[in-house]
PDB file of N, CA and C in Angstrom:
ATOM      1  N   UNK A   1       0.823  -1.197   0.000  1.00  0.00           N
ATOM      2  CA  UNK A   1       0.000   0.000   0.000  1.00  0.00           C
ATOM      3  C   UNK A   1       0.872   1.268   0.000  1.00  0.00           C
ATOM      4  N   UNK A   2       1.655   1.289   0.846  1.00  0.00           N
ATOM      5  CA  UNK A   2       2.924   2.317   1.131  1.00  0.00           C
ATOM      6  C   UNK A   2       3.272   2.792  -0.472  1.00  0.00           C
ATOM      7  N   UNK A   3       3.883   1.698  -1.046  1.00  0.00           N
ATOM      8  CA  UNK A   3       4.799   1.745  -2.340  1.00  0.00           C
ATOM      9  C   UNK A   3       3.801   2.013  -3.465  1.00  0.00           C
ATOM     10  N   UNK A   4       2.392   1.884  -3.666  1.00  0.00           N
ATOM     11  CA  UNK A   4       1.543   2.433  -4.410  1.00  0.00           C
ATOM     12  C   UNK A   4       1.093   4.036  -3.998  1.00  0.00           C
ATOM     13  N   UNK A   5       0.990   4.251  -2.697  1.00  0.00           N
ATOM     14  CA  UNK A   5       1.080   5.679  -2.371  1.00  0.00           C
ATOM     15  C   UNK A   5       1.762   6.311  -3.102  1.00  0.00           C
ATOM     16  N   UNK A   6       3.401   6.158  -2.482  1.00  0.00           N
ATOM     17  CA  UNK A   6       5.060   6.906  -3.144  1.00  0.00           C
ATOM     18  C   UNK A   6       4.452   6.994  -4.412  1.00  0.00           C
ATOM     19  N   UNK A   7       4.285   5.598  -5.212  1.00  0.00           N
ATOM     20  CA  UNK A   7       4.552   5.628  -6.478  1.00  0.00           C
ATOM     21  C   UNK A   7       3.834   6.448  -7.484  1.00  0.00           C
ATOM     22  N   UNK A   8       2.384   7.212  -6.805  1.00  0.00           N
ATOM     23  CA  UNK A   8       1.043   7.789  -7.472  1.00  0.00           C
ATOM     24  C   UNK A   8       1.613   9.073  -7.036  1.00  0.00           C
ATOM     25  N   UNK A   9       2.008   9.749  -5.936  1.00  0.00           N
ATOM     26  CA  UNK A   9       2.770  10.562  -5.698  1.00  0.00           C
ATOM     27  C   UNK A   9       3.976  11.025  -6.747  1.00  0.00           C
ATOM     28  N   UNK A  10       4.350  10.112  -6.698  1.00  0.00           N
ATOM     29  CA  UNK A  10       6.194  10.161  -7.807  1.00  0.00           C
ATOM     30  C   UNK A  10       5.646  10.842  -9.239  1.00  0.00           C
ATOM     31  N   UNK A  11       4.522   9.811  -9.517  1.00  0.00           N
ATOM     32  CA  UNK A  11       3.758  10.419 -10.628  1.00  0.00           C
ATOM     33  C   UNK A  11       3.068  11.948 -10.881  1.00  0.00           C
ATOM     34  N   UNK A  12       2.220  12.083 -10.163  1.00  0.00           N
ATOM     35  CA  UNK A  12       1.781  13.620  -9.472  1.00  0.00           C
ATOM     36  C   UNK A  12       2.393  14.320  -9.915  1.00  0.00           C
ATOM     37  N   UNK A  13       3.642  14.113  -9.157  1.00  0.00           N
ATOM     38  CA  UNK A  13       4.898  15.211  -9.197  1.00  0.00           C
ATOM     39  C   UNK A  13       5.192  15.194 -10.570  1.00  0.00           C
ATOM     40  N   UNK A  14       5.553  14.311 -11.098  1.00  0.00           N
ATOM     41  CA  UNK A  14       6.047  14.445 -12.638  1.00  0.00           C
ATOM     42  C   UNK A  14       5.294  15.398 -13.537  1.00  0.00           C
ATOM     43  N   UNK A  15       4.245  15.155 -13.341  1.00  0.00           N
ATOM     44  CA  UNK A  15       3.174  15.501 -13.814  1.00  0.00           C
ATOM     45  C   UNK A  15       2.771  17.112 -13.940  1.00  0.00           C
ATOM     46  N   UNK A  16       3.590  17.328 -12.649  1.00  0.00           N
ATOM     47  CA  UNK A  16       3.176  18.779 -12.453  1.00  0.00           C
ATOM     48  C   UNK A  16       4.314  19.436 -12.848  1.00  0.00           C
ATOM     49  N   UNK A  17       5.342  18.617 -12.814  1.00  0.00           N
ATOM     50  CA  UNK A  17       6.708  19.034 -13.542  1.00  0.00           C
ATOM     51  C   UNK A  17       6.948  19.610 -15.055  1.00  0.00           C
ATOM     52  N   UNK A  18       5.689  18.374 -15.429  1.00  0.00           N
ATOM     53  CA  UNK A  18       5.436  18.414 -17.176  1.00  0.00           C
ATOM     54  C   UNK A  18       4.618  19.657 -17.547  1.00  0.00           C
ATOM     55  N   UNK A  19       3.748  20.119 -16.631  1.00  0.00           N
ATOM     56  CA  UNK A  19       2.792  21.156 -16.751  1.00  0.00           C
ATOM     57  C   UNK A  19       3.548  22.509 -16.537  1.00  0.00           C
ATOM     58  N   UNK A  20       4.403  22.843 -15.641  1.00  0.00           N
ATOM     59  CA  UNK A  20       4.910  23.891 -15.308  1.00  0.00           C
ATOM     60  C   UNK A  20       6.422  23.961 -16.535  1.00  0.00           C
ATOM     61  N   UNK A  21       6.426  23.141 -17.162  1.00  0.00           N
ATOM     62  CA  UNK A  21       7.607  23.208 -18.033  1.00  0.00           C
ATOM     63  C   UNK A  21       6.603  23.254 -19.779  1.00  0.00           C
ATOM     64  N   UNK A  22       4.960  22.961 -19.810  1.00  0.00           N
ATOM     65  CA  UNK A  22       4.423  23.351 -20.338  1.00  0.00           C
ATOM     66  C   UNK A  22       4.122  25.110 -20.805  1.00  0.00           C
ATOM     67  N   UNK A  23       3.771  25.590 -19.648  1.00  0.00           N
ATOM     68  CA  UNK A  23       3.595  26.643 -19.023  1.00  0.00           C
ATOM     69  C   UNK A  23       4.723  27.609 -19.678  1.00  0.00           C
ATOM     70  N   UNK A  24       5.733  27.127 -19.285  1.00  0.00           N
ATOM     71  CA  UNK A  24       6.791  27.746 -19.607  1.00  0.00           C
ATOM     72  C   UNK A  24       7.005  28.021 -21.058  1.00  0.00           C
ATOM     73  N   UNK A  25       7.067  26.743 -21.928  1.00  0.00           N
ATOM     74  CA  UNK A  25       7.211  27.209 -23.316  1.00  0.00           C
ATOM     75  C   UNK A  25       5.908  28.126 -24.120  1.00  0.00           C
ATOM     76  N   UNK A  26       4.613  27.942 -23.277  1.00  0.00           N
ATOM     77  CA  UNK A  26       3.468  28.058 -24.351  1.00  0.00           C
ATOM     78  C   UNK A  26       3.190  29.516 -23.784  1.00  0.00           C
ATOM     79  N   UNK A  27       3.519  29.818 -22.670  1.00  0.00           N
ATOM     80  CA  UNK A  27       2.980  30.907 -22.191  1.00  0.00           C
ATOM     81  C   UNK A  27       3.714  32.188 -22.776  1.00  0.00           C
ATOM     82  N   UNK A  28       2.592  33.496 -22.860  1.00  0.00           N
ATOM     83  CA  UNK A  28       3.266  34.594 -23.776  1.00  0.00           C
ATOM     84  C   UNK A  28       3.965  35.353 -22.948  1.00  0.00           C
ATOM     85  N   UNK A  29       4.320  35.753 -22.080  1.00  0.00           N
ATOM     86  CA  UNK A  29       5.074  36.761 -21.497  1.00  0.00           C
ATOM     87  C   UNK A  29       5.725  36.428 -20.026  1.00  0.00           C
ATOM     88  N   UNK A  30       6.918  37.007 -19.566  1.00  0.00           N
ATOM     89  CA  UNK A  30       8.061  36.610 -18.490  1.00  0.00           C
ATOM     90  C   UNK A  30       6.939  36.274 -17.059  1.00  0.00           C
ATOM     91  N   UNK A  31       5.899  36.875 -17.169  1.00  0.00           N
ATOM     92  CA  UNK A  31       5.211  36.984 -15.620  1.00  0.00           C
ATOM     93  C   UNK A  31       4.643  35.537 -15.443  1.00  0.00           C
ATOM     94  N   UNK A  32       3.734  35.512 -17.155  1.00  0.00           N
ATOM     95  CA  UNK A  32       2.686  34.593 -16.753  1.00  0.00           C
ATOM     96  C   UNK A  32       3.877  33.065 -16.838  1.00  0.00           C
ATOM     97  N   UNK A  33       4.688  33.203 -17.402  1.00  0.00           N
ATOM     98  CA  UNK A  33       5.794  31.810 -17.650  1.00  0.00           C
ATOM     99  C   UNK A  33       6.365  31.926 -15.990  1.00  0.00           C
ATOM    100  N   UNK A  34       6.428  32.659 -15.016  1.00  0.00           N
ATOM    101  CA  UNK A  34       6.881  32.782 -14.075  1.00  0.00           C
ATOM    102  C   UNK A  34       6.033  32.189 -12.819  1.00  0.00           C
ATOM    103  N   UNK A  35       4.993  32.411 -13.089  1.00  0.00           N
ATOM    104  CA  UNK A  35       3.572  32.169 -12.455  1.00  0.00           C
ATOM    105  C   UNK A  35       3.299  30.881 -12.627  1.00  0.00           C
ATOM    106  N   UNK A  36       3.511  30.011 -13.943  1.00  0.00           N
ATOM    107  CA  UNK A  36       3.595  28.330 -14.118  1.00  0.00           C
ATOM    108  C   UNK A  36       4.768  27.666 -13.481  1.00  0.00           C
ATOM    109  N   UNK A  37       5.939  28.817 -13.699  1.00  0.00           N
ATOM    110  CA  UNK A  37       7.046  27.991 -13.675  1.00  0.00           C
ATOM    111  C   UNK A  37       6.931  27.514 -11.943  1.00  0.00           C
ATOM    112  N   UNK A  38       6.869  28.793 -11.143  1.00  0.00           N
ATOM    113  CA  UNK A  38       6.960  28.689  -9.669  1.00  0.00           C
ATOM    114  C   UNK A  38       5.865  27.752  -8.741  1.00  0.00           C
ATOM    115  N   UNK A  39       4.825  27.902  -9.289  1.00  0.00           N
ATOM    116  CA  UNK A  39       3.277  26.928  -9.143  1.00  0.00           C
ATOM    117  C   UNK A  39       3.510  25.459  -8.547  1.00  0.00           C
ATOM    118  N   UNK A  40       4.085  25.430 -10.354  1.00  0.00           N
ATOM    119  CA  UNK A  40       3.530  23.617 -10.594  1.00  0.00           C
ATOM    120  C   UNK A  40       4.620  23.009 -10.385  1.00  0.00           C
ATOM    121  N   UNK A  41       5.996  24.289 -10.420  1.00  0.00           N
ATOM    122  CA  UNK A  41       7.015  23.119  -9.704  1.00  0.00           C
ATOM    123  C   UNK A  41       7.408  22.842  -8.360  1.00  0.00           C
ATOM    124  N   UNK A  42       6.965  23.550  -7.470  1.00  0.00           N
ATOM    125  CA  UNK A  42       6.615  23.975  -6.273  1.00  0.00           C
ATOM    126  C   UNK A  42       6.076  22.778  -5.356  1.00  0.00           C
ATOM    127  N   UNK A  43       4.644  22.733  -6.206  1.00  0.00           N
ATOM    128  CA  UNK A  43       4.130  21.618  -6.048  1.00  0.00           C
ATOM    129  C   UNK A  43       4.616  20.257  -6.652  1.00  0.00           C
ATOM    130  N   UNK A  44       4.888  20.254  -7.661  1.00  0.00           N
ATOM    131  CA  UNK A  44       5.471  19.212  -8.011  1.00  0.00           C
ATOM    132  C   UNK A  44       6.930  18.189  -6.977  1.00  0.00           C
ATOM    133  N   UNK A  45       7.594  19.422  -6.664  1.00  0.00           N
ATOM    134  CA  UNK A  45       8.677  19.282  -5.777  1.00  0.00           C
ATOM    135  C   UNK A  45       7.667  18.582  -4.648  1.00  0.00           C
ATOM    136  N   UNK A  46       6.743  19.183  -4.387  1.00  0.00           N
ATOM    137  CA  UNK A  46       6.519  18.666  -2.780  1.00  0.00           C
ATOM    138  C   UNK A  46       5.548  17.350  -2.652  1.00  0.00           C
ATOM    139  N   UNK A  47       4.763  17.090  -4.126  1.00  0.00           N
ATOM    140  CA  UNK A  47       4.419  15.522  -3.886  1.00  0.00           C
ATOM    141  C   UNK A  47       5.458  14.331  -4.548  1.00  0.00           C
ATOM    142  N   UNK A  48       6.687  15.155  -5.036  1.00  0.00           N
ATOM    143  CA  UNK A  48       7.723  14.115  -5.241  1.00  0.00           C
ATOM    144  C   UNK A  48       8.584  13.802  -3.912  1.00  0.00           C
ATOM    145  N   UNK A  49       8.993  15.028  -2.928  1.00  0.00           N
ATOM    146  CA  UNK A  49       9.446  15.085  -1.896  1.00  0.00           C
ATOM    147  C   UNK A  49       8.296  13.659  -0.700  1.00  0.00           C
ATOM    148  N   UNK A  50       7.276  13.886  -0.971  1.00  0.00           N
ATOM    149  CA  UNK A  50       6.369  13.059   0.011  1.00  0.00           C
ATOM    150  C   UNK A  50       6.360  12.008  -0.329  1.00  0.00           C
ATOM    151  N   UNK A  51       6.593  12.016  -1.823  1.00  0.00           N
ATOM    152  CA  UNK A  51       6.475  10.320  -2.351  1.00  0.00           C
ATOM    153  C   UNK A  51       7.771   9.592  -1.755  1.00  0.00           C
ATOM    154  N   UNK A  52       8.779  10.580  -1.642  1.00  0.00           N
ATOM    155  CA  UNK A  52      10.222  10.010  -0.813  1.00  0.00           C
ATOM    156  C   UNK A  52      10.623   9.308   0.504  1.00  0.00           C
ATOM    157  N   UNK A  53       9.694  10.573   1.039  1.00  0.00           N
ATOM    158  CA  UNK A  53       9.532  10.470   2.367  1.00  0.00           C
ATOM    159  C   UNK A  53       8.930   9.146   2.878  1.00  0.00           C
ATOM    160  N   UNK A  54       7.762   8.846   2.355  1.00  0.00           N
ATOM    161  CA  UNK A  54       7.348   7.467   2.261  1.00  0.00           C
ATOM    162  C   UNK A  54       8.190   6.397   2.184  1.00  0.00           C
ATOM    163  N   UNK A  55       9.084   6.040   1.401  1.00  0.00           N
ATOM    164  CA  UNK A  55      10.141   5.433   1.327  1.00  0.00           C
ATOM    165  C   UNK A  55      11.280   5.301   1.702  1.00  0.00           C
ATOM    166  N   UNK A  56      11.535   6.271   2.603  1.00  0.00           N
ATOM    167  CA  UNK A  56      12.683   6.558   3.308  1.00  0.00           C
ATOM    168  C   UNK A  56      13.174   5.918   4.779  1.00  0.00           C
ATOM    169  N   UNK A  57      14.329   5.635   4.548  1.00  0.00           N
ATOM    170  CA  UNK A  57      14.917   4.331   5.772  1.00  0.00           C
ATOM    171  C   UNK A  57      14.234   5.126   6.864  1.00  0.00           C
ATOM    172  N   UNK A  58      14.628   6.108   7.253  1.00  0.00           N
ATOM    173  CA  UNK A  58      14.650   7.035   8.750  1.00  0.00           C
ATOM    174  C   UNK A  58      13.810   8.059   8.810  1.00  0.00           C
ATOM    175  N   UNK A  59      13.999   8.248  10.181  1.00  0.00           N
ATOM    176  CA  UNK A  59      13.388   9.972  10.081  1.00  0.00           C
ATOM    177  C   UNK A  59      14.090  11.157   9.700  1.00  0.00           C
ATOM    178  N   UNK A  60      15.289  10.651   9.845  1.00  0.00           N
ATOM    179  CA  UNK A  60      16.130  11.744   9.763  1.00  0.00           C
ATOM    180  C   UNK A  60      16.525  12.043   7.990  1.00  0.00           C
ATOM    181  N   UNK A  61      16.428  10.764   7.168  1.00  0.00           N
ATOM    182  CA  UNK A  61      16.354  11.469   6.147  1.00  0.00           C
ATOM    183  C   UNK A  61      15.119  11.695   5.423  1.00  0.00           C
ATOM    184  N   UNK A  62      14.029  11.380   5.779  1.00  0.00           N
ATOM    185  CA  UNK A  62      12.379  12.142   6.083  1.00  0.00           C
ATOM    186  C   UNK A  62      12.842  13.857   6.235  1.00  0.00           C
ATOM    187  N   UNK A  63      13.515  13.572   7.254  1.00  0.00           N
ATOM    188  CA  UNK A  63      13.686  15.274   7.704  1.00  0.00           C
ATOM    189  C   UNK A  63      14.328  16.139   6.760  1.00  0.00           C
ATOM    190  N   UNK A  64      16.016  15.380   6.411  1.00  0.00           N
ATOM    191  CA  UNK A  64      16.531  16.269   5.063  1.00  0.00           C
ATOM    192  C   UNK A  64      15.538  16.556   4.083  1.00  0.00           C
ATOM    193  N   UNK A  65      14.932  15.711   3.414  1.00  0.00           N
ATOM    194  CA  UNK A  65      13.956  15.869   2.270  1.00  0.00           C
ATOM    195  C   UNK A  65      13.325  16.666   2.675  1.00  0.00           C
ATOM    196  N   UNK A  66      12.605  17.174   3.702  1.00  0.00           N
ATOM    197  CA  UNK A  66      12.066  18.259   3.998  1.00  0.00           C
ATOM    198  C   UNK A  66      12.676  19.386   4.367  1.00  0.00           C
ATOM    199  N   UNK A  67      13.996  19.546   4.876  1.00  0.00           N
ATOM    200  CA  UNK A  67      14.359  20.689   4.408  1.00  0.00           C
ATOM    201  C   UNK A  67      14.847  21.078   3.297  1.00  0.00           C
ATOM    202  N   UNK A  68      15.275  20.311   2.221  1.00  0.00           N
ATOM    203  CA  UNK A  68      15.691  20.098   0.789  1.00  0.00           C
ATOM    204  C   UNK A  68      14.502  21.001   0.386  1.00  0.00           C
ATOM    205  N   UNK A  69      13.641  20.548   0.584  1.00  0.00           N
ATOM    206  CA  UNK A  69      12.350  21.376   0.033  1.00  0.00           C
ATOM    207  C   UNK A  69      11.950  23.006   0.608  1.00  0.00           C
ATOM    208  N   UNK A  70      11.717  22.773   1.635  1.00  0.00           N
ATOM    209  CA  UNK A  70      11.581  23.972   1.751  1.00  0.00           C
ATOM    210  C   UNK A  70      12.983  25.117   1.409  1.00  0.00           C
ATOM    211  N   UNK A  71      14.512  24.835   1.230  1.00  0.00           N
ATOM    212  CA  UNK A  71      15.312  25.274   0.861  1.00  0.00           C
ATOM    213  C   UNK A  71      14.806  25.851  -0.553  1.00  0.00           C
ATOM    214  N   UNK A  72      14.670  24.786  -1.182  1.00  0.00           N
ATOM    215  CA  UNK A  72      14.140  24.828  -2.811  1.00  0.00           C
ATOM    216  C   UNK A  72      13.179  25.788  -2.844  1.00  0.00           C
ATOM    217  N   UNK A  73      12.179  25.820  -1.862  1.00  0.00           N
ATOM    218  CA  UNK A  73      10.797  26.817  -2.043  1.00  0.00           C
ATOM    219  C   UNK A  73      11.344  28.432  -1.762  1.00  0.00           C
ATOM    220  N   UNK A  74      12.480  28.597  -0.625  1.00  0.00           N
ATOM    221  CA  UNK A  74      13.041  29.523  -1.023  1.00  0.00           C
ATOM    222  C   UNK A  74      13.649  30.509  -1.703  1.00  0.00           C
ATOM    223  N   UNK A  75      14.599  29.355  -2.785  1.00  0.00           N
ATOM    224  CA  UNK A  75      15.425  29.547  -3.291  1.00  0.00           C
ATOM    225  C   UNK A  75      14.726  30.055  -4.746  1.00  0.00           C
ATOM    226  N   UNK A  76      13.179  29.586  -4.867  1.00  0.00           N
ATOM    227  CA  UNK A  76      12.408  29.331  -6.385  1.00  0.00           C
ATOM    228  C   UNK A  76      11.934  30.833  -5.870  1.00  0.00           C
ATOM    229  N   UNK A  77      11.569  31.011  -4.747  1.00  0.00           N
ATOM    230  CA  UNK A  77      10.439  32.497  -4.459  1.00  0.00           C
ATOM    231  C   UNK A  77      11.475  33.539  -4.558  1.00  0.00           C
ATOM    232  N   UNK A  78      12.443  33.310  -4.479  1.00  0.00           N
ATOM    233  CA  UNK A  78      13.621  34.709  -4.544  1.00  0.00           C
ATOM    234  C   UNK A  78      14.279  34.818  -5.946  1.00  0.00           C
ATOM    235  N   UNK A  79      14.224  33.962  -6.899  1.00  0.00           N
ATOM    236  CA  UNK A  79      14.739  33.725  -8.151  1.00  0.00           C
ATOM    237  C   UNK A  79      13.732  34.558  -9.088  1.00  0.00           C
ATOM    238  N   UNK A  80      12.350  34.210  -8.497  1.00  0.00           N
ATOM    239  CA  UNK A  80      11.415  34.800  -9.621  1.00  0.00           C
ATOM    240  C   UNK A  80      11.306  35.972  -8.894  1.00  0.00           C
ATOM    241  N   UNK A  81      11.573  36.758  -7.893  1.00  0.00           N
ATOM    242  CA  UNK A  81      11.221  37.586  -7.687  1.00  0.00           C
ATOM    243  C   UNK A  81      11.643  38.838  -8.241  1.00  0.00           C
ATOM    244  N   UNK A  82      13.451  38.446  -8.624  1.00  0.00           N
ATOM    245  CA  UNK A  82      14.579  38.682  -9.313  1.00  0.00           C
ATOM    246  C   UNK A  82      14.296  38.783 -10.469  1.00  0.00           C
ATOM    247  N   UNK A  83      13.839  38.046 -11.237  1.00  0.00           N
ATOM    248  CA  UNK A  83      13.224  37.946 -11.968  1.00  0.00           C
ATOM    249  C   UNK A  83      12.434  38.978 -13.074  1.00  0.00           C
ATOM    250  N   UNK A  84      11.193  38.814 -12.139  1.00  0.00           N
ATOM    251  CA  UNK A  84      10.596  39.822 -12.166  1.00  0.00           C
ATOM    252  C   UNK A  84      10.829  41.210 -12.089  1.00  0.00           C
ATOM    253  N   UNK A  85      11.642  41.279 -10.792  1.00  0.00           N
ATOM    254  CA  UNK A  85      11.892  42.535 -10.546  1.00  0.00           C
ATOM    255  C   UNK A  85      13.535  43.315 -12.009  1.00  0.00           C
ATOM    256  N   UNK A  86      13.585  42.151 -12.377  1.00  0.00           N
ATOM    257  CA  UNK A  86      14.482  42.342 -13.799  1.00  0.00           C
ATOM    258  C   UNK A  86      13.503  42.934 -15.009  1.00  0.00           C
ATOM    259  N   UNK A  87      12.458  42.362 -15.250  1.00  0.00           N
ATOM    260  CA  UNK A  87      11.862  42.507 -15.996  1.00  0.00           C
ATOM    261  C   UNK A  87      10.872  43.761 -16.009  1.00  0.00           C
ATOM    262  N   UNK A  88      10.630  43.992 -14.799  1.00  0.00           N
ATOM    263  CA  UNK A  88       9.826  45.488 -15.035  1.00  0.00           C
ATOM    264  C   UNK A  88      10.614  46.300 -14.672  1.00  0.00           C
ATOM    265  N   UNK A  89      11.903  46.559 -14.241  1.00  0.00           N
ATOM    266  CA  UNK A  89      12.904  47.553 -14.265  1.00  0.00           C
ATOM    267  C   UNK A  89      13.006  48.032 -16.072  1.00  0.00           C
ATOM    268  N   UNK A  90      13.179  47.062 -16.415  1.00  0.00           N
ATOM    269  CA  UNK A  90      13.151  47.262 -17.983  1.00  0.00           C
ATOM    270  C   UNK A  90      11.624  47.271 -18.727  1.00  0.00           C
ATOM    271  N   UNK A  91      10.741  47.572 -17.924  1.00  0.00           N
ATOM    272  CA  UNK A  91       9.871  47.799 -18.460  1.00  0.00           C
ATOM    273  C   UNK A  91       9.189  46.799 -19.232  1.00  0.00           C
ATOM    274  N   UNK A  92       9.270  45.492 -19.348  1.00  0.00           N
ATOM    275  CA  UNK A  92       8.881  44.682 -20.386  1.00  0.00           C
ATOM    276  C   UNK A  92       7.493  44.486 -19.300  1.00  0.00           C
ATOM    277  N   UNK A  93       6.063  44.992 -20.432  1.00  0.00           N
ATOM    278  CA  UNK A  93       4.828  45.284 -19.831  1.00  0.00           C
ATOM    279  C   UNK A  93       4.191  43.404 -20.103  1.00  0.00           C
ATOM    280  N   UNK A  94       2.993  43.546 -19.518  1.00  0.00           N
ATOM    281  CA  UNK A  94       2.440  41.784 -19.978  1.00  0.00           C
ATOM    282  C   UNK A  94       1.660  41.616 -21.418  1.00  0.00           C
ATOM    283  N   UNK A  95       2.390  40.975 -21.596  1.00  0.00           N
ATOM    284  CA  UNK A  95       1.473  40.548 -23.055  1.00  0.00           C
ATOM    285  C   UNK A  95      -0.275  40.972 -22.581  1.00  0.00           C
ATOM    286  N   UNK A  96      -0.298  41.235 -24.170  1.00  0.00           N
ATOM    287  CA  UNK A  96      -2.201  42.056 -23.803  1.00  0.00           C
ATOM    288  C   UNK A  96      -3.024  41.858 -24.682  1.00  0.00           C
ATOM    289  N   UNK A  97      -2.718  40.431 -24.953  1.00  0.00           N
ATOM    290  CA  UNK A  97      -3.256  39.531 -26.136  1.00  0.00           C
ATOM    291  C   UNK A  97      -4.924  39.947 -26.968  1.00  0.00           C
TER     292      UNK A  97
END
């Protein structure tokens, strides 16, 4: 039961991996590609992280994986923020399809 959990999880995640890297190519402008990118991989990270956790000898590396992640959630919210804040310094307005 455990290993069908992880494994629908593992999937999930992929899944949302595939969508936010969707996102990315199809979407018209830096914000809204920013807005998929940070989302779905976000999430993606965190039902691949759980699918781990599940499987994992200990608690303690239960625990790394969870700070792995939330490191990552950091590291993704300050990148786009950069980002962003790159992009409307220069003025690049949102697509206005």
């Amino acid at each position: 039961m455990t290993d069908s959990l992880a494994i629908a999880l593992l999937l999930a995640g992929a899944g949302f991996f595939l969508a936010g890297t969707l996102g990315l190519l199809r979407f018209p402008d830096v914000y809204t590609r920013l807005h998929a990118l940070t989302k779905a991989d976000n999430l993606g990270l965190g039902l691949i992280v759980l699918g781990l956790m599940l499987r994992a000898e200990s608690g303690a590396a239960a625990g790394k994986l969870l700070v792995i992640w939330l490191l990552v959630l950091t590291a993704s919210a300050a990148a786009s923020q950069l980002v962003a804040s790159w992009a409307r310094a220069r003025r690049i307005r949102p697509w206005q399809g």
